[in-house]
N, C-alpha and C. Protein backbone atom coordinates (compact mmCIF):
# COMPACT_ATOMS: atom_id res chain seq x y z
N UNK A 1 66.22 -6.12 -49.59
CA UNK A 1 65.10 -5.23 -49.39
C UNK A 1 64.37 -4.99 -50.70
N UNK A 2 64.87 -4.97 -51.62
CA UNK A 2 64.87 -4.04 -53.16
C UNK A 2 63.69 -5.80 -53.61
N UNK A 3 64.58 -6.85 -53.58
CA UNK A 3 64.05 -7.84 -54.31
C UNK A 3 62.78 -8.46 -53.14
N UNK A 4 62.52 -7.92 -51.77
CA UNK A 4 61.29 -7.84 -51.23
C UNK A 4 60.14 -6.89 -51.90
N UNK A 5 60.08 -6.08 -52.29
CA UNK A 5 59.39 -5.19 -52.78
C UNK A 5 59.04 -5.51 -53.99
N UNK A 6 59.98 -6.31 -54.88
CA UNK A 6 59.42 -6.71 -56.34
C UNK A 6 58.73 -7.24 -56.29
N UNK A 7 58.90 -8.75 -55.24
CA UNK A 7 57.75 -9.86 -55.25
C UNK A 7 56.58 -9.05 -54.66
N UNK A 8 56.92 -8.22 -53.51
CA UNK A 8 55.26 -7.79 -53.28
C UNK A 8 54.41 -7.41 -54.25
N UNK A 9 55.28 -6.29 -55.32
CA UNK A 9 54.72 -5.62 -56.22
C UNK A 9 53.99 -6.57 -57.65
N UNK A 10 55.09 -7.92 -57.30
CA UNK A 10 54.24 -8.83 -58.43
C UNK A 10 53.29 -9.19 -58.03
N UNK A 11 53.27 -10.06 -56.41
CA UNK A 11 51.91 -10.60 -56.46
C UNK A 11 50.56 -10.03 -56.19
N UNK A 12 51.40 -8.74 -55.83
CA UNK A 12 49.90 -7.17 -55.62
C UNK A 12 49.45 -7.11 -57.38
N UNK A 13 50.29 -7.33 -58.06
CA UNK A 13 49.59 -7.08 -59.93
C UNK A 13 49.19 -8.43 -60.26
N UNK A 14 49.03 -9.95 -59.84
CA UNK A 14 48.54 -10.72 -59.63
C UNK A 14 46.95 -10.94 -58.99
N UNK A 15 47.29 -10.42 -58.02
CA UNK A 15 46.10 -10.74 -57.52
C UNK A 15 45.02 -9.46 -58.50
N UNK A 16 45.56 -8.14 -58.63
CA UNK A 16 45.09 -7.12 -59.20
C UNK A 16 44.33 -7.74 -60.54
N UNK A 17 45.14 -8.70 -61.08
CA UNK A 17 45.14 -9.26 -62.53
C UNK A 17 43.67 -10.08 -62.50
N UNK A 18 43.78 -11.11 -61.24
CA UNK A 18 43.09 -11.56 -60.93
C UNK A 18 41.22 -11.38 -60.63
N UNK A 19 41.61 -9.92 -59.95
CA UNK A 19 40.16 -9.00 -59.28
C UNK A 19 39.74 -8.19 -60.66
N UNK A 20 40.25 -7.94 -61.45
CA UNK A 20 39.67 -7.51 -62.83
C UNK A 20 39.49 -8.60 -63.98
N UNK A 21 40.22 -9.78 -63.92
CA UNK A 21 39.27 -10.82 -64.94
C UNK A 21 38.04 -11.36 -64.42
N UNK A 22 37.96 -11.55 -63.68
CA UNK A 22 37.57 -12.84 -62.92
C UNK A 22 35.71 -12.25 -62.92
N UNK A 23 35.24 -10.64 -62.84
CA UNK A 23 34.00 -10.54 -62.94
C UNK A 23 33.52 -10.67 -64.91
N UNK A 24 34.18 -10.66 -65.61
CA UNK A 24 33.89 -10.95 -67.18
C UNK A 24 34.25 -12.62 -67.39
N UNK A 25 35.47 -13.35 -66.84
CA UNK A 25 35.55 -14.54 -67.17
C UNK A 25 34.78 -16.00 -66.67
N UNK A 26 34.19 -15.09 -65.47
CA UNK A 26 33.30 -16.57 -64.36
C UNK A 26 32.12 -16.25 -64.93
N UNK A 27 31.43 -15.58 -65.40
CA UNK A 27 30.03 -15.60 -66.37
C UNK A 27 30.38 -16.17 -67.66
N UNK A 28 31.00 -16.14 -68.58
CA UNK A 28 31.80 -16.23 -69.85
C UNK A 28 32.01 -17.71 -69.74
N UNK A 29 32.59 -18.35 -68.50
CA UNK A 29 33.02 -19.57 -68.09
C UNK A 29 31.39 -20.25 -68.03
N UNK A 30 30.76 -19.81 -67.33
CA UNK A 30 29.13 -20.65 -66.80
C UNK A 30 28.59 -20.30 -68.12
N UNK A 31 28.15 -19.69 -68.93
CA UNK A 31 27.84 -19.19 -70.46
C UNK A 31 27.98 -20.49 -71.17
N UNK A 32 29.37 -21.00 -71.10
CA UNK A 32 30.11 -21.82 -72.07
C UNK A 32 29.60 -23.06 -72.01
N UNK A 33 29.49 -23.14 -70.32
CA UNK A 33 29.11 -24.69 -69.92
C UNK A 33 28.03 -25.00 -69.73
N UNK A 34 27.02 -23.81 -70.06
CA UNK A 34 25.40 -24.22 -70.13
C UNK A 34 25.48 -24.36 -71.83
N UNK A 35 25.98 -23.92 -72.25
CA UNK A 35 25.90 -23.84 -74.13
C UNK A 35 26.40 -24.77 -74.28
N UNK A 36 27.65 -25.47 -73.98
CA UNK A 36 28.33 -26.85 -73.95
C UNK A 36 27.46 -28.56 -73.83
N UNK A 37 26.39 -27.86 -72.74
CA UNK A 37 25.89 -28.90 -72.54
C UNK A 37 24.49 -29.36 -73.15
N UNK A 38 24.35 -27.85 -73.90
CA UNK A 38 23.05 -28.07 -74.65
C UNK A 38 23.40 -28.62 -75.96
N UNK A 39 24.83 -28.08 -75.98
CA UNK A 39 24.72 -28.37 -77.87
C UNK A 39 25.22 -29.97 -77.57
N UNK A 40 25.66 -30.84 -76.42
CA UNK A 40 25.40 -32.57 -76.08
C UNK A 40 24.77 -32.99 -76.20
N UNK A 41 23.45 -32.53 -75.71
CA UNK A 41 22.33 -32.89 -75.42
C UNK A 41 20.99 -33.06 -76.57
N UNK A 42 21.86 -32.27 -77.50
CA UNK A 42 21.11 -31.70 -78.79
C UNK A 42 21.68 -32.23 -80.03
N UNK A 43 23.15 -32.51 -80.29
CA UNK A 43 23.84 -32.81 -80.72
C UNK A 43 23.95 -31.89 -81.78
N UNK A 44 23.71 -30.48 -81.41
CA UNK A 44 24.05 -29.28 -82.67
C UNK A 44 25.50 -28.60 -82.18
N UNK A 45 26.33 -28.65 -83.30
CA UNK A 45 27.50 -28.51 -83.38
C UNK A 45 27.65 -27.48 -84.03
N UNK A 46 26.97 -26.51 -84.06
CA UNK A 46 27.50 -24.93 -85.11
C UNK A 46 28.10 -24.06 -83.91
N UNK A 47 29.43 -23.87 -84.45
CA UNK A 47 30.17 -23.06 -83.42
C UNK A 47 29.52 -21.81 -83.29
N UNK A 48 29.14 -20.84 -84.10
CA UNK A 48 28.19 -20.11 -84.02
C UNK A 48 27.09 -19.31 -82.09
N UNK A 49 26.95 -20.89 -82.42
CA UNK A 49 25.68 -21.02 -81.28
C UNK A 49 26.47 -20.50 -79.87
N UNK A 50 27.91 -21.06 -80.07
CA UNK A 50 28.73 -21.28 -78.54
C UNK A 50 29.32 -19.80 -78.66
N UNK A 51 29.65 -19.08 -79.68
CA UNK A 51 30.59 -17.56 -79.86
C UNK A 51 29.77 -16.53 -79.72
N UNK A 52 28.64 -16.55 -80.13
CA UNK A 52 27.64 -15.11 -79.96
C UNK A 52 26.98 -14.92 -78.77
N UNK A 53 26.51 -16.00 -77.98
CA UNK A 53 25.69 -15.58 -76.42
C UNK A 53 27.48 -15.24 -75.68
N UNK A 54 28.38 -15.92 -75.56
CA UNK A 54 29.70 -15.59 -75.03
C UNK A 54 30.09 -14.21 -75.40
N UNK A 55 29.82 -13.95 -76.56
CA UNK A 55 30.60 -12.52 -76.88
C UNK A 55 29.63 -11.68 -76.26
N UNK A 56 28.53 -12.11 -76.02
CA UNK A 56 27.39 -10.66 -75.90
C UNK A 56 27.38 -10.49 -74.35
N UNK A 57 27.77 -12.27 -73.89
CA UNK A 57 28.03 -11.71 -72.04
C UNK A 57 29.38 -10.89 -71.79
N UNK A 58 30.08 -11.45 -72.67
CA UNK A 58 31.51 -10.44 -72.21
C UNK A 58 31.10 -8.99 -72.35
N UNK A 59 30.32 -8.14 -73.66
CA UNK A 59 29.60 -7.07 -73.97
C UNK A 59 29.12 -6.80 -72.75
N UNK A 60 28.26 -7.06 -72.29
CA UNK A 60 27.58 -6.96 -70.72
C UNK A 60 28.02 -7.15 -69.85
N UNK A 61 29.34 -7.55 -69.54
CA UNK A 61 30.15 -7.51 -68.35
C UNK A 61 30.76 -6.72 -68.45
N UNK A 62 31.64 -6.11 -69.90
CA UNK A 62 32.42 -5.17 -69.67
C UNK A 62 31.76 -3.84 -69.59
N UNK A 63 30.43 -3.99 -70.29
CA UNK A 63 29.31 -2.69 -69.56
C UNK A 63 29.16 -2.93 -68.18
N UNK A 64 29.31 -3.52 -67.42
CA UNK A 64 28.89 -3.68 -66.15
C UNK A 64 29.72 -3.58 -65.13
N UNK A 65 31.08 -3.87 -65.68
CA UNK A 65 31.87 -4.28 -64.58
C UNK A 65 33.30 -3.31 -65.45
N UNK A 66 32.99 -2.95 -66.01
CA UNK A 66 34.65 -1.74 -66.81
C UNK A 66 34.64 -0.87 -66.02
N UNK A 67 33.85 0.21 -65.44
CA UNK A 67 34.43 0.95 -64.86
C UNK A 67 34.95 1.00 -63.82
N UNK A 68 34.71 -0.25 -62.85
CA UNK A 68 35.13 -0.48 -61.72
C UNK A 68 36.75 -0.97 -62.00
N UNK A 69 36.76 -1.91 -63.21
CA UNK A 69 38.23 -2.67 -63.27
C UNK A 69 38.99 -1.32 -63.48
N UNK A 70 38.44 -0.87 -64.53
CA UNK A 70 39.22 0.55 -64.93
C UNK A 70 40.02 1.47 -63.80
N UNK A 71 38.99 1.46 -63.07
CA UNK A 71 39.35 2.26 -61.14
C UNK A 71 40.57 1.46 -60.50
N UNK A 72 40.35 0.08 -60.66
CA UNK A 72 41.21 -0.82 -59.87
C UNK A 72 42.41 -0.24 -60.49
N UNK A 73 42.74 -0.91 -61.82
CA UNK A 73 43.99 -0.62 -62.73
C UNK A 73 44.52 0.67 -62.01
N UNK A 74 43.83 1.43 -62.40
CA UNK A 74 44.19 2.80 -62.44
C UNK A 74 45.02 3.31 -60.88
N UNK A 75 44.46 2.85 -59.71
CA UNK A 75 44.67 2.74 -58.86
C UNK A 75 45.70 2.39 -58.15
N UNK A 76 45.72 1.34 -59.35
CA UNK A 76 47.31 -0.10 -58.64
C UNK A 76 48.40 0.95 -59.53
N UNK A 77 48.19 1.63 -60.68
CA UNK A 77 48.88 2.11 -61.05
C UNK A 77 49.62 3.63 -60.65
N UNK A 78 48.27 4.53 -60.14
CA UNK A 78 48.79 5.45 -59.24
C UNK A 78 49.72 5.05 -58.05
N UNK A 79 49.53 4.12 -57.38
CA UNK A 79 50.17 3.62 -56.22
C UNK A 79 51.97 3.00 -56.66
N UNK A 80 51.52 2.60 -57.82
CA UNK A 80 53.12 1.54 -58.39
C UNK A 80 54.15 3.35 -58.67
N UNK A 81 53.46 4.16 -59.14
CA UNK A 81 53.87 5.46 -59.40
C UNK A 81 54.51 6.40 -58.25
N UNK A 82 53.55 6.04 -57.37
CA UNK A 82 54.05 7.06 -55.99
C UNK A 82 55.31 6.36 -55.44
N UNK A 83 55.47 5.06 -55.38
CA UNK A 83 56.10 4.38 -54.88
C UNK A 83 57.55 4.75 -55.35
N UNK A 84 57.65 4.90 -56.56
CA UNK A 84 58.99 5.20 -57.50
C UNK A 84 60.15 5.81 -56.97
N UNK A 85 59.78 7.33 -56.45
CA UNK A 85 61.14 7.87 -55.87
C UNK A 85 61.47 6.95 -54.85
N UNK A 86 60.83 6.08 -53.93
CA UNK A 86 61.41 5.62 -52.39
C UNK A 86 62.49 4.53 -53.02
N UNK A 87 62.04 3.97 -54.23
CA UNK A 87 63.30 3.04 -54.59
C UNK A 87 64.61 3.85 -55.04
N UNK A 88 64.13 5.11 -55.16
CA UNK A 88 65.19 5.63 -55.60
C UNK A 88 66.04 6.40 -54.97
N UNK A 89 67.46 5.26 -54.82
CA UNK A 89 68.02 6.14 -53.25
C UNK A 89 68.92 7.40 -53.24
């Protein structure tokens, strides 16, 4: 019973893990690969070019999208909390 509840509880902080990267890293990801393909195309190689539009979307995602992850976390964590005494027999 005990080692049913762990795996739930892992892959509930998995997927959790998942629903809070995934709105900062899939912009960050498309960012990379439009900058990737310009500096091919261009053949300018200053890392520079590829670290500052990336850092400034992550800046703007985590303005955009923090307080919601923040809620999630917070959430999965109230819940992992309540849960505590029932394991405890």
């Amino acid at each position: 019973m005990e080692a049913d509840y762990f795996i739930g509880v892992a892959q509930q902080a998995l997927w959790i893990l998942a629903l809070a990267a995934a709105p900062i890293l899939i912009p960050v990801l498309v960012v990379g690969v439009l900058l990737g393909m310009v500096q091919a195309a261009t053949s300018i190689n200053e890392q520079t070019l590829s670290f500052v539009p990336k850092l400034i979307v992550t800046a703007i995602c985590l303005a955009i999208f923090g307080g919601s992850i923040l809620v999630l976390l917070t959430d999965f964590t109230r819940d992992l909390y309540a849960q505590i005494p029932a394991l405890v027999h």
